[in-house]
Protein backbone atom coordinates (compact mmCIF):
# COMPACT_ATOMS: atom_id res chain seq x y z
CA UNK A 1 1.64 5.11 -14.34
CA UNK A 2 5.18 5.28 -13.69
CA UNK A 3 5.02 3.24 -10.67
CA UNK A 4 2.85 0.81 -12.47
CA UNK A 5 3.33 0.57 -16.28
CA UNK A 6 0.78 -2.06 -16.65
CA UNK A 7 -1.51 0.97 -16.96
CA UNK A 8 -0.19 1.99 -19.62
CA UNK A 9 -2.04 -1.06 -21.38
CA UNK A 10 -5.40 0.93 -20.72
CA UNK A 11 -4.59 3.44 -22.80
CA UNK A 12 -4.29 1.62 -25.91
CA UNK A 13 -6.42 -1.52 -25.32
CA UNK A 14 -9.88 -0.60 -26.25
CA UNK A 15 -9.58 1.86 -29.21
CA UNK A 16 -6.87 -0.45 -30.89
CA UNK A 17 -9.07 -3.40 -30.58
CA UNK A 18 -11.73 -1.62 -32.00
CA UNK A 19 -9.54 -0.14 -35.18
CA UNK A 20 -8.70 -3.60 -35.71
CA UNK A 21 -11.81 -5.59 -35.08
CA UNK A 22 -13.47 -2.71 -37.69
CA UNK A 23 -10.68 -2.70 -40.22
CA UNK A 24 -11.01 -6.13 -40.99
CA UNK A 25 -14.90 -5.58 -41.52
CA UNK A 26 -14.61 -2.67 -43.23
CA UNK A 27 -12.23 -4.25 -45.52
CA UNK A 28 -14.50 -7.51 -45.85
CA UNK A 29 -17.50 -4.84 -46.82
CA UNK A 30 -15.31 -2.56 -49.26
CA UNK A 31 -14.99 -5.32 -51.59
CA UNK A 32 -18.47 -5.81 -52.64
CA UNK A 33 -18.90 -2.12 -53.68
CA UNK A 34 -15.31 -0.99 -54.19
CA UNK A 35 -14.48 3.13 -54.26
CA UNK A 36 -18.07 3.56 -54.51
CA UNK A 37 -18.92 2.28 -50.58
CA UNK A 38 -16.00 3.74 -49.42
CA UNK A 39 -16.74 1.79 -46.08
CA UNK A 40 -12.86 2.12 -44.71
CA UNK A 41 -13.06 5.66 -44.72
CA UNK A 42 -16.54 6.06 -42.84
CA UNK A 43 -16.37 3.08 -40.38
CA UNK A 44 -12.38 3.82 -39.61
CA UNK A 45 -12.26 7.44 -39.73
CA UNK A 46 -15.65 7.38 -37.12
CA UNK A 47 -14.38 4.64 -35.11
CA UNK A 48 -11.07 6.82 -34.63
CA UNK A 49 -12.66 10.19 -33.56
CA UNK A 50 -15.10 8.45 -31.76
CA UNK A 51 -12.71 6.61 -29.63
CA UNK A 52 -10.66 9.72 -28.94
CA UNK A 53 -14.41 11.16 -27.58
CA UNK A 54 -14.83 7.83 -25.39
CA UNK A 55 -11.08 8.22 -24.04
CA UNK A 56 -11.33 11.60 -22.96
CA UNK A 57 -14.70 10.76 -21.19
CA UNK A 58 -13.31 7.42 -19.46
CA UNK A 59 -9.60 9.23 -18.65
CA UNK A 60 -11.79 11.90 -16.85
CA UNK A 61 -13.46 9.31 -14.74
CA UNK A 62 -10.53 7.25 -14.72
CA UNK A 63 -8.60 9.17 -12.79
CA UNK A 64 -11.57 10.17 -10.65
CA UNK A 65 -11.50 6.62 -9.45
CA UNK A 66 -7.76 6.21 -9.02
CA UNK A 67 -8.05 8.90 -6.64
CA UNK A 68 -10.76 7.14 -4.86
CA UNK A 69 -9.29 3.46 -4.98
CA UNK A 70 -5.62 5.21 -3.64
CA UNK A 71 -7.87 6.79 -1.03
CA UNK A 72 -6.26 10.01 -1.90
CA UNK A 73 -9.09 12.00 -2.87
CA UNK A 74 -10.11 13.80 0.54
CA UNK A 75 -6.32 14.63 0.24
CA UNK A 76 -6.45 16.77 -2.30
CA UNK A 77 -9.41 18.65 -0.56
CA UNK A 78 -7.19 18.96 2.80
CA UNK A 79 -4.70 21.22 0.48
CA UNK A 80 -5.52 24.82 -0.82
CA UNK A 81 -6.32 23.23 -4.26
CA UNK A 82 -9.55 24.74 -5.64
CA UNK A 83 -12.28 22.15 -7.04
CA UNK A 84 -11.95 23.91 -10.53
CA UNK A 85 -8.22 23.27 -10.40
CA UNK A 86 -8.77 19.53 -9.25
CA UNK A 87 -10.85 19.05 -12.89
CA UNK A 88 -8.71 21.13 -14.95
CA UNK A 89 -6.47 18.46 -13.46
CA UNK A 90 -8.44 15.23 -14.22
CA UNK A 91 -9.11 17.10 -17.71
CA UNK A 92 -5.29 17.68 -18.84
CA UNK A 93 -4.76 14.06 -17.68
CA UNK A 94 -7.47 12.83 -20.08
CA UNK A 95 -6.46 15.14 -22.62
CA UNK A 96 -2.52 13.29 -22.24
CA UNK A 97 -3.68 9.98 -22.55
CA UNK A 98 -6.32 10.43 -25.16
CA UNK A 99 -3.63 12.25 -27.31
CA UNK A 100 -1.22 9.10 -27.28
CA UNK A 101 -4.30 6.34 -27.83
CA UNK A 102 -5.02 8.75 -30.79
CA UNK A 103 -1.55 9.02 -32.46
CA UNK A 104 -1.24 5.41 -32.42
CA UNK A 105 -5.14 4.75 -33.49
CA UNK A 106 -3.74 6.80 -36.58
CA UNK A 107 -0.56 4.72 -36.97
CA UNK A 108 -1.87 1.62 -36.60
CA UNK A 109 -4.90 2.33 -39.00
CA UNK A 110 -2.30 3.79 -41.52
CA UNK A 111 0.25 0.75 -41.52
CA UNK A 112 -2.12 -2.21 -40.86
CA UNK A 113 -5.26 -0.97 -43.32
CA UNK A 114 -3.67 1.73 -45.62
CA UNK A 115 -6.32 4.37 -44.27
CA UNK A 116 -5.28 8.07 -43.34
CA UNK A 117 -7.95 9.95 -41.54
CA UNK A 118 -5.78 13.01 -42.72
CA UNK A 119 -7.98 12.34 -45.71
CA UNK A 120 -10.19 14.53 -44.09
CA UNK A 121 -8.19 17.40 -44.47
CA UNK A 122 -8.00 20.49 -41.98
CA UNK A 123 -11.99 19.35 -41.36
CA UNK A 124 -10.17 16.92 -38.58
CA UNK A 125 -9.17 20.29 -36.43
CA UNK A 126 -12.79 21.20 -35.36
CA UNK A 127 -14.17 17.38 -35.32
CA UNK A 128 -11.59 16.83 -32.75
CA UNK A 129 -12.49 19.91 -31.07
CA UNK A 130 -16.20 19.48 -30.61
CA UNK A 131 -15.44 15.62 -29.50
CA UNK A 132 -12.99 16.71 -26.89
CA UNK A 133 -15.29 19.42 -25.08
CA UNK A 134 -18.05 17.00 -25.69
CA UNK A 135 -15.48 14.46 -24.25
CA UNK A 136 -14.90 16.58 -21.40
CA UNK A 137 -19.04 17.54 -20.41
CA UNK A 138 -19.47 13.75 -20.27
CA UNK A 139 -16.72 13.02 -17.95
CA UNK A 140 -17.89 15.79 -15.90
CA UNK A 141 -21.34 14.31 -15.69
CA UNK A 142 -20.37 10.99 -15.04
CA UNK A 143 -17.51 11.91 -12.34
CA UNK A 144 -20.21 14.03 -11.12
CA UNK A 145 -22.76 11.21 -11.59
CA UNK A 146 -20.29 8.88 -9.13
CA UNK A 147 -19.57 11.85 -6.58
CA UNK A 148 -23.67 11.92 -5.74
CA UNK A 149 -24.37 8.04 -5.36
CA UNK A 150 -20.78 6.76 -4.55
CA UNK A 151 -17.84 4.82 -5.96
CA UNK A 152 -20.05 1.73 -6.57
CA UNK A 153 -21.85 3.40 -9.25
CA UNK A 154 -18.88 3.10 -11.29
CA UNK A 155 -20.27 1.05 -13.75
CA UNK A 156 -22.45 3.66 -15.01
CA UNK A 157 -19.89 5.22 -16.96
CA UNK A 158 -18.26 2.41 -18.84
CA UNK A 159 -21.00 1.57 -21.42
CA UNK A 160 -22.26 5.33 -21.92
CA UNK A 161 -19.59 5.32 -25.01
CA UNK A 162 -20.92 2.12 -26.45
CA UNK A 163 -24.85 3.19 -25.81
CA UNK A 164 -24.42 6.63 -26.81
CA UNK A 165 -23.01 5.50 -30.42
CA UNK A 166 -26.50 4.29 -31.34
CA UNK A 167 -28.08 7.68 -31.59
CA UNK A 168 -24.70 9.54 -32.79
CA UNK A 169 -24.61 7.74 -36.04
CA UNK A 170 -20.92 6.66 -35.70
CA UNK A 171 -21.59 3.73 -37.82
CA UNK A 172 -24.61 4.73 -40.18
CA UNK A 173 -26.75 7.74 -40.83
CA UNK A 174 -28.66 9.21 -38.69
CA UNK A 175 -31.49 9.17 -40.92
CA UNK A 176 -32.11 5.65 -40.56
CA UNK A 177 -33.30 5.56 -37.01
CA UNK A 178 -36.88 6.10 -36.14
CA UNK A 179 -38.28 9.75 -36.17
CA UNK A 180 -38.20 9.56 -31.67
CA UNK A 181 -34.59 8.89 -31.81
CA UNK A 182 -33.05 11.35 -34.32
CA UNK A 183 -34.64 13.95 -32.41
CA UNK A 184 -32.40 12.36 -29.75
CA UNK A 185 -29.48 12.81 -31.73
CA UNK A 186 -30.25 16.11 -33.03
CA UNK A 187 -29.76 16.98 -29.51
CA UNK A 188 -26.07 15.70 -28.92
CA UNK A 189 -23.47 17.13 -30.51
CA UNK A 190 -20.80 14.33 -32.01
CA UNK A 191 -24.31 13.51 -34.35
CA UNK A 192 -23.47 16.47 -36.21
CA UNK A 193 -19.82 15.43 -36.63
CA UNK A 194 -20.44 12.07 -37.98
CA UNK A 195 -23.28 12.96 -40.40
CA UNK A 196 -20.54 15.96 -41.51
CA UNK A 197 -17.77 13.40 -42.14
CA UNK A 198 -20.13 11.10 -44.33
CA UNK A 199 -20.89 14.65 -46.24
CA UNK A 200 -17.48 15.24 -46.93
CA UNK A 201 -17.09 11.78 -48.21
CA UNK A 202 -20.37 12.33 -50.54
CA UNK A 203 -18.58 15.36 -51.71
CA UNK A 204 -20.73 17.81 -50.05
CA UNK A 205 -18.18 20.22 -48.24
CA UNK A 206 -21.12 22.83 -46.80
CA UNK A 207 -20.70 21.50 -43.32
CA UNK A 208 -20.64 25.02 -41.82
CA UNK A 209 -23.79 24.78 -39.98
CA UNK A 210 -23.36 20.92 -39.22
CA UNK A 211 -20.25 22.31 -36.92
CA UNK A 212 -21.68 25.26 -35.80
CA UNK A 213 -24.72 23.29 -33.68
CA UNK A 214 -22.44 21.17 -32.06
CA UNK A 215 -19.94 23.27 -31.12
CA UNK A 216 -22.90 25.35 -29.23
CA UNK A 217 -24.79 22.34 -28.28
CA UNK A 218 -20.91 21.36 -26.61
CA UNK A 219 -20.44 24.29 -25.07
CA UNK A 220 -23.74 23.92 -23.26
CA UNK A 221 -23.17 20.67 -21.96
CA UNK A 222 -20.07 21.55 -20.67
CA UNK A 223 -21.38 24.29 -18.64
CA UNK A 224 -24.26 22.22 -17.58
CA UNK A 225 -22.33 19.24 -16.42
CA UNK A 226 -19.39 21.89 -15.08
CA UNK A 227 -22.32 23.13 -12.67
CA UNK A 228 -24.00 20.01 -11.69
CA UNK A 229 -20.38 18.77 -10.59
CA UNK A 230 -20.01 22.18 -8.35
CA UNK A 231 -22.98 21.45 -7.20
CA UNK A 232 -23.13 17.92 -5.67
CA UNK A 233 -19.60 18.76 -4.70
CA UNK A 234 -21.03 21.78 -2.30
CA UNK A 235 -23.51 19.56 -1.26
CA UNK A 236 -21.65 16.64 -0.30
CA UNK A 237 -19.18 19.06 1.63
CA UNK A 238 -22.07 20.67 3.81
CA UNK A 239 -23.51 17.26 3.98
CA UNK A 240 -20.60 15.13 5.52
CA UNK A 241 -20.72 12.74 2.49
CA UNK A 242 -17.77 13.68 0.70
CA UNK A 243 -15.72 11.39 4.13
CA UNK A 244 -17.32 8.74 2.46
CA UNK A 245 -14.97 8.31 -0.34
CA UNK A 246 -12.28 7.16 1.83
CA UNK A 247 -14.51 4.76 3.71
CA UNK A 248 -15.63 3.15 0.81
CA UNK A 249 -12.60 3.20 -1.23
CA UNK A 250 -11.23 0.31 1.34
């Protein structure tokens, strides 16, 4: 980034856009129903934590690829660094840049729209926790996802954000989708963090158990997707197919 500040744009682009593309609708909405919708602070405070989740997931993968487009990733490999240490890496690099697209998703939301997600209270501690290990198991799987069929399945990981919101409930309940799909999102963790910030809202503070799931259902994913990368990266070194990140980085 230093050597190339117009990266720096990345960071801010897509979750800003979003803040402001929603604040504007969610200030058209509020004034057919007043206090009583309270559509500002569901659709803002969502569309905040949910693009923190979506930046930690895309800076993981991210930085995957700049290591493959720099043709430095068999580098790394040609060094004593450990593969564990390599993602801790890509991780704390996520966790950087997702920190600064979050403080100013909060500024911007607070001086353009009037809305503090602080609302929330000290609830906002473990809804940013279970996003960012959440965060993390899907940049895992998708890094992991790229490392078995190549760079060129890239694409995969872009929209996963964007598809995955339909059966989180970022921008409704979950309750309206058919009986097939909550199951779906009964299954993935940031579900239970949404449907607990529209509690909170309702006045309902017993979100206990709501937090409790996902922060189990995260910790499984992460160790699931932590072991499927290990394991397509063991395979692609006893296979030869891990040169091929250099060759097709070109």
């Amino acid at each position: 980034m230093r050597s190339n500040p117009v990266r720096f744009i990345n960071i801010f682009t897509w979750t800003i856009f979003d803040i402001i593309q929603w604040g504007f609708i969610t200030k058209y909405l509020g004034g057919f129903g007043g206090a009583v919708f309270s559509a500002v602070t569901v659709i803002l405070g969502s569309i905040v934590l949910w693009g923190f989740m979506s930046r930690i997931q895309q800076g993981i993968m991210s930085s995957f690829l700049e290591d493959i487009w720099s043709q430095n990733f068999i580098n790394f490999f040609a060094s004593p660094l450990k593969v564990k240490e390599y993602l801790l890496g890509l991780i704390l690099t996520s966790v950087v840049t997702s920190a600064i697209a979050l403080m100013a998703t909060f500024l911007l939301a607070i001086l353009v729209f009037g809305y503090n997600i602080l609302v929330l209270g000290l609830y906002i501690l473990p809804f940013l926790f279970i996003l960012f290990i959440f965060g993390v198991a899907m940049g895992l799987f998708i890094t992991g996802l790229i490392f078995r069929l190549g760079p060129s399945a890239e694409w995969l990981g872009w929209p996963i954000p964007m598809i995955m919101s339909i059966f989180v409930g970022v921008f409704y309940p979950i309750s309206v989708l058919p009986h097939a799909l909550q199951m779906v999102s009964k299954a993935l963790p940031p579900s239970y963090v949404f449907e607990s910030i529209r509690m909170i809202i309702a006045g309902n503070y017993n979100i206990w158990g709501n937090l409790s799931a996902a922060f189990l259902l995260a910790l499984v994913y992460l160790f699931v997707t932590y072991l499927i990368f290990l394991r397509v990266y063991y395979r692609n070194l006893k296979t030869g197919a891990i040169t091929r990140f250099n060759a097709e980085a070109v």
